[in-house]
Protein backbone atom coordinates (compact mmCIF):
# COMPACT_ATOMS: atom_id res chain seq x y z
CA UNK A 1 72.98 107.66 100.90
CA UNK A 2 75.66 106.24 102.71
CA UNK A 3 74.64 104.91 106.89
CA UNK A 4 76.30 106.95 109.31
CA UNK A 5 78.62 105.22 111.90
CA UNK A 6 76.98 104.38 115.73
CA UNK A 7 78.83 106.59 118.09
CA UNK A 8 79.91 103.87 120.21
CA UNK A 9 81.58 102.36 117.37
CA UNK A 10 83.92 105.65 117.04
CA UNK A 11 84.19 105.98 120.71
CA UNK A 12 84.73 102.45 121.16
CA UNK A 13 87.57 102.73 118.28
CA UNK A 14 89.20 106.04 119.89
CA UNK A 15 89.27 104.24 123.23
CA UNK A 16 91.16 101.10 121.49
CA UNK A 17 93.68 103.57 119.70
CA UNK A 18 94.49 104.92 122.60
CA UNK A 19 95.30 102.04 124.91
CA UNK A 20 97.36 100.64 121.97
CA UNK A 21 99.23 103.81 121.55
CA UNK A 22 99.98 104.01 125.36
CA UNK A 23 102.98 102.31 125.48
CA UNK A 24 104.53 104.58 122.74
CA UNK A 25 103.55 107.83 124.49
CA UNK A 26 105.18 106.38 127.61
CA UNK A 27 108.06 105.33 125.90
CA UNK A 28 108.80 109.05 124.99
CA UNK A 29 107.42 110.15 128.20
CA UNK A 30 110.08 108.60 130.21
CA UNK A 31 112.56 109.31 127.34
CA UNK A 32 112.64 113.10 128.41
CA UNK A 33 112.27 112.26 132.30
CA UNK A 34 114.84 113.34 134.47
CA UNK A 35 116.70 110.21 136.24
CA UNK A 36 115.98 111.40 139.42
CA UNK A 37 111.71 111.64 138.30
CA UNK A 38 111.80 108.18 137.45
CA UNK A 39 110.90 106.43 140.87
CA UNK A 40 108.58 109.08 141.72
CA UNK A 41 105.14 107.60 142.58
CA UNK A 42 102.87 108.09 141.49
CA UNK A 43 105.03 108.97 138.29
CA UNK A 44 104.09 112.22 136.11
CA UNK A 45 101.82 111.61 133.17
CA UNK A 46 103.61 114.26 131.45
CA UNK A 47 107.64 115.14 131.86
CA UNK A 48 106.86 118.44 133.63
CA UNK A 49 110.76 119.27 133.84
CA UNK A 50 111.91 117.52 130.34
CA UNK A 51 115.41 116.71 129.76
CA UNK A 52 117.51 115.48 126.55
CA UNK A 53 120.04 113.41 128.66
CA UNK A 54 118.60 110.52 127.50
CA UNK A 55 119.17 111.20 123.62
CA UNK A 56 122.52 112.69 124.70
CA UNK A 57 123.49 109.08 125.50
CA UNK A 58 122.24 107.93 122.47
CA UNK A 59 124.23 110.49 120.45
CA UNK A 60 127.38 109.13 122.70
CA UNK A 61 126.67 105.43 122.88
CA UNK A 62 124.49 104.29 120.19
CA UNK A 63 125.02 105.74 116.75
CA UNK A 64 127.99 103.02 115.97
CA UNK A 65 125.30 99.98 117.10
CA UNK A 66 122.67 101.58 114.95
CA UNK A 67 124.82 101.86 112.09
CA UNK A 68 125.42 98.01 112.79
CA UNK A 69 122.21 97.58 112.91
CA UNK A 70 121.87 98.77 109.42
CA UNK A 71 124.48 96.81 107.62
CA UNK A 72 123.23 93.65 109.69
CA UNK A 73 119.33 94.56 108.47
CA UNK A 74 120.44 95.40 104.22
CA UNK A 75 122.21 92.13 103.99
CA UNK A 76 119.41 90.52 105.75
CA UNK A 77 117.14 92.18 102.87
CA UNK A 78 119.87 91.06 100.02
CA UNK A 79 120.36 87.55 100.92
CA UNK A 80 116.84 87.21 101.54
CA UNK A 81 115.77 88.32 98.30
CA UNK A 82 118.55 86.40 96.46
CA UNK A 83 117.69 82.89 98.00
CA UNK A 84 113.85 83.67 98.45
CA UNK A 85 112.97 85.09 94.51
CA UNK A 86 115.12 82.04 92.49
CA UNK A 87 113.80 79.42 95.14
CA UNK A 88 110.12 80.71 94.70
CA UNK A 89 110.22 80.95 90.70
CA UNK A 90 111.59 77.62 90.86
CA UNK A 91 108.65 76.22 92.77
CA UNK A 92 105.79 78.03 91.43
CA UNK A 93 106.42 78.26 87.70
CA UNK A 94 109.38 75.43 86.75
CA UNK A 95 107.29 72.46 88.29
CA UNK A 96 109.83 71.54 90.73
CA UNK A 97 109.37 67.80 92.00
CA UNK A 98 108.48 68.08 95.43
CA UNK A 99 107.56 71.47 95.36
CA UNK A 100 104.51 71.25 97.46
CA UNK A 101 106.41 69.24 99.80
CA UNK A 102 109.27 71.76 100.03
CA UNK A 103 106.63 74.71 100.76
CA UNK A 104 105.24 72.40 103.79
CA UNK A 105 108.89 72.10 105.00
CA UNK A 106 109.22 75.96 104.86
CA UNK A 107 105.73 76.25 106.76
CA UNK A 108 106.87 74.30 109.58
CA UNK A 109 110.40 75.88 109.72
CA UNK A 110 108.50 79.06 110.28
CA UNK A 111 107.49 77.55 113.57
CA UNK A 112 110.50 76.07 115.16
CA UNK A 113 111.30 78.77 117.89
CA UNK A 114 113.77 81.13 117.59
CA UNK A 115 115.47 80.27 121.36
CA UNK A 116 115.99 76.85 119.63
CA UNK A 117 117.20 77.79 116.20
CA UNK A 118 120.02 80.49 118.10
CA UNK A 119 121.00 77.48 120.36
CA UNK A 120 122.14 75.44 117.07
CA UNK A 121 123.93 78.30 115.62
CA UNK A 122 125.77 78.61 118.49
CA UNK A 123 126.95 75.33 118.18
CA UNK A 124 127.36 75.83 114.60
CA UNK A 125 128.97 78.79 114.71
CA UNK A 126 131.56 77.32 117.50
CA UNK A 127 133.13 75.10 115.22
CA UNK A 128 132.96 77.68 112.01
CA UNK A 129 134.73 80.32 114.30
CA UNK A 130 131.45 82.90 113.32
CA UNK A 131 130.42 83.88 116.80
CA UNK A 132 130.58 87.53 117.21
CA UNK A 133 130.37 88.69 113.35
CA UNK A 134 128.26 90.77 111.87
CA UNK A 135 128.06 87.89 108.80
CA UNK A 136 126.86 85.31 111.28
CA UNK A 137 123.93 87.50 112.84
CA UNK A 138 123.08 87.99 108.58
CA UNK A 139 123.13 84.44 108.20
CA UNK A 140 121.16 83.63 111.18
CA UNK A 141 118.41 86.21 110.56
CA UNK A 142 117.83 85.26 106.91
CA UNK A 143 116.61 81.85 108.15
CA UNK A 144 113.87 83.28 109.67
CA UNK A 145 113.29 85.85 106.44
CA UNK A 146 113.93 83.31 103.90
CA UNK A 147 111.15 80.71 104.17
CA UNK A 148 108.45 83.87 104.97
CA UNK A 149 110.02 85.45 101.40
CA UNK A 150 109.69 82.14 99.20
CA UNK A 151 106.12 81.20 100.43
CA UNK A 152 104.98 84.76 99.42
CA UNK A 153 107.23 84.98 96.64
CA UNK A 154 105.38 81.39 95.59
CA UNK A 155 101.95 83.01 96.01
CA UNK A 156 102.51 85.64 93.89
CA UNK A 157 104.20 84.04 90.88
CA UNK A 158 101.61 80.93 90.91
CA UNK A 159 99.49 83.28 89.19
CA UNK A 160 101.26 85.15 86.83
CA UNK A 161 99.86 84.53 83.55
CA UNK A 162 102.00 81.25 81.62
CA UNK A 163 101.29 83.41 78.42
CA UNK A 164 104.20 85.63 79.34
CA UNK A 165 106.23 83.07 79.86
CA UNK A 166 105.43 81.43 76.80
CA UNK A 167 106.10 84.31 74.70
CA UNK A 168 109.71 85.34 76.50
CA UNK A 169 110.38 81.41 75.72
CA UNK A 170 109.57 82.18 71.93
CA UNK A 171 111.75 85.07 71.96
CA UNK A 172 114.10 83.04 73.27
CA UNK A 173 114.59 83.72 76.29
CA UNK A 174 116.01 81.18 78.89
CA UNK A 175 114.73 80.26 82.14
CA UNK A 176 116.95 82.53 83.91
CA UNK A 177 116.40 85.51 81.56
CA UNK A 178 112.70 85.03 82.14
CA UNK A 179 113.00 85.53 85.83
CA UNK A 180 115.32 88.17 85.62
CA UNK A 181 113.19 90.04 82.81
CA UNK A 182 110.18 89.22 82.80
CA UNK A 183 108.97 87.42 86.10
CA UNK A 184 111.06 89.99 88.87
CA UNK A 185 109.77 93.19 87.41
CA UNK A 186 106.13 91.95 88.10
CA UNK A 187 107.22 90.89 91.35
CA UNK A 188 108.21 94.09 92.82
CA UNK A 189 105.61 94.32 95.59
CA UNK A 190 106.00 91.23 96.90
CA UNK A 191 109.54 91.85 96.74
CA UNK A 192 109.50 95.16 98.80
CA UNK A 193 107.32 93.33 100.99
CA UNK A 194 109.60 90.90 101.62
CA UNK A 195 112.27 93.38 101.83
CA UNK A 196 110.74 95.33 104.50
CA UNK A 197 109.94 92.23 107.03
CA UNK A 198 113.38 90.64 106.67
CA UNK A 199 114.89 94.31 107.18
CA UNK A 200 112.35 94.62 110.50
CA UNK A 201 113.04 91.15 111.57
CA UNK A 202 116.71 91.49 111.27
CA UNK A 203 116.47 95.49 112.91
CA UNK A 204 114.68 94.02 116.04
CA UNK A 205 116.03 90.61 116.97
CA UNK A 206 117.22 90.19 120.00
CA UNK A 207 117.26 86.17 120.77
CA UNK A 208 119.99 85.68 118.09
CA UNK A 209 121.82 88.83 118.94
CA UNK A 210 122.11 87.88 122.46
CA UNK A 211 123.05 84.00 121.68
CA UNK A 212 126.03 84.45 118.90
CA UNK A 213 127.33 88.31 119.38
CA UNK A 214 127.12 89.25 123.18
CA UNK A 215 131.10 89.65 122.87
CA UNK A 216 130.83 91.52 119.60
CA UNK A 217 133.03 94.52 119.03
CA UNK A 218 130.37 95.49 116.16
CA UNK A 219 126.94 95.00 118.40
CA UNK A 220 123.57 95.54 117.23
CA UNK A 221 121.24 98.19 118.84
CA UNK A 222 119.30 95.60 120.67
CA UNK A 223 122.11 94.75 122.65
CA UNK A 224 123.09 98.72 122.75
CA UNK A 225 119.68 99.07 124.84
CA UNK A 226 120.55 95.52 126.79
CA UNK A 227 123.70 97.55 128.32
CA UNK A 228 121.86 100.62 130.04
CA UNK A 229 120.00 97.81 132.15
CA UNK A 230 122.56 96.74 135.36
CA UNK A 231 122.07 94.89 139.05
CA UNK A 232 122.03 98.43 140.61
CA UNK A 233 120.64 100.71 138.31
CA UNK A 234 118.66 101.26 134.82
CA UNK A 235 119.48 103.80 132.59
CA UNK A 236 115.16 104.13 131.69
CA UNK A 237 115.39 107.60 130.23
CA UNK A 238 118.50 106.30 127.52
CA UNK A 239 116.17 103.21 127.61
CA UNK A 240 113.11 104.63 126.31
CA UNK A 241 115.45 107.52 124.26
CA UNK A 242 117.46 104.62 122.18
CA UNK A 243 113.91 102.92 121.72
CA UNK A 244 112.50 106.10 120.09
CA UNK A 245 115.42 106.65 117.81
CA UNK A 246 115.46 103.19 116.68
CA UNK A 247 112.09 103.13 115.95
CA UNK A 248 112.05 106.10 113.68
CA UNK A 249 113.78 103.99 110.45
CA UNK A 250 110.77 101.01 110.92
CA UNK A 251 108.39 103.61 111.45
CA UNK A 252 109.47 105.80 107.93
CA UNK A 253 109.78 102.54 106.02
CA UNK A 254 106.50 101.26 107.00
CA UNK A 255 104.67 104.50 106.16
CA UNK A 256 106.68 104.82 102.70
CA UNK A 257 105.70 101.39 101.75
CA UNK A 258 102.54 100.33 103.10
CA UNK A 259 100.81 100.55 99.68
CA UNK A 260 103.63 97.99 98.09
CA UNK A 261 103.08 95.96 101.06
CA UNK A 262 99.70 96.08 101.00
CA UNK A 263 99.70 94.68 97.33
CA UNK A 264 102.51 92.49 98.37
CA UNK A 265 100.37 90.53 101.13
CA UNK A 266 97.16 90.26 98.49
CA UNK A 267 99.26 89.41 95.97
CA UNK A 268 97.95 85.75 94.47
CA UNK A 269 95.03 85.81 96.84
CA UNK A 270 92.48 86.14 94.18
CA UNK A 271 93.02 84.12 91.01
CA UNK A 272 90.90 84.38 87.79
């Protein structure tokens, strides 16, 4: 017979819930708020005279800077997974030299700040004439992606059994057509799961959107929501409207693949 749960523990855990989920109730609370309701104090818990004016500007504004925001956020996932998979095999299960050394250098590149990493693009990206492309802001958010996807691409392949490997080699297969065949089909949750933070990463930066594509004709959301804020007045409803709508993609995707991502993240954790 199974011990029921202390009620303080499920009151305690309703109580966390809901100041966690505050800031995305008010977030489509003022999304429906009239402009004029926005300064009232104190303001209305609930938008007692709800408008759509705020997803009206969306409609107007934002669907070309959300559609950037897609292309910018699948070739984030693409070159992620094309530099992240090869580099990973190569380290984990073709005894790279240094290959220990190479995953330190990736751990510590996870660390270097991302106001200091969009500084040296810029003055990369100066001289390459790449400020203001969409390729540039794809480039610049895979180097966050990329060293996140080969240290869990590494953990995952370390312990794949060498007795599949052995027997593609006796078939004859080569080192590439092992990875391609054998090695990436068992690696498709980590795969998704590095999919789905270098799409998120790429769908919400800001830093390097702001630092090498303010002047962009092709502008990411981010900066679509950056524009509704000037020195007089703040658009809060489109605000808070924009935020909603461009959370619905990262909130599908997560739902659809938490159980990938799930094995993804445990993947390698346990060997036998």
């Amino acid at each position: 017979m199974t011990a029921r749960r202390p009620w303080w523990k499920t009151i305690l855990g309703v109580v966390f819930t809901a100041l966690m989920l505050f800031p995305v109730y008010w977030m489509l609370n003022v999304s429906f708020t009239k402009t004029e309701d926005l300064r009232l104090s104190p303001p209305h818990l609930f938008p007692t005279d709800p408008t759509l004016e705020g997803y009206a500007e969306v409609l107007r504004q934002q669907l070309p800077n959300l559609g950037t925001s897609l292309l910018i956020g699948l070739g984030t996932v693409a070159l992620t997974v094309v530099i992240a998979a090869p580099a990973a095999y190569a380290i984990s299960l073709l005894n790279l030299r240094g290959g220990r050394t190479l995953n330190f250098v990736l751990l510590v590149a996870q660390m270097i700040p991302g106001v200091v990493m969009a500084m040296g693009f810029y003055a990369i990206y100066v001289r390459l004439g790449m400020l203001n492309s969409v390729w540039g802001l794809i480039l610049a958010d895979s180097t966050v992606a990329v060293p996140f996807g080969v240290l869990l691409f590494t953990a995952f392949m370390s312990g794949l059994p060498r007795e599949l490997l052995q027997a593609a080699r006796i078939d004859g297969a080569n080192a590439w057509r092992t990875f391609t065949s054998v090695v990436m089909p068992l690696s498709r949750n980590s795969a998704i799961t590095v999919a789905l933070f270098a799409f998120l990463w790429a769908w919400s930066d800001f830093v390097f959107a702001s630092t090498l594509a303010r002047n962009s004709a092709l502008k990411p959301v981010t900066l679509g929501i950056y524009s509704y804020i000037g020195n007089n007045t703040t658009q809060w409803n489109a605000i808070m409207a924009t935020a909603v709508v461009a959370s619905i993609p990262a909130a599908i995707l997560l739902v659809v693949a938490q159980r990938y991502v799930a094995a993804g993240v445990t993947a390698g954790a346990v060997k036998d």
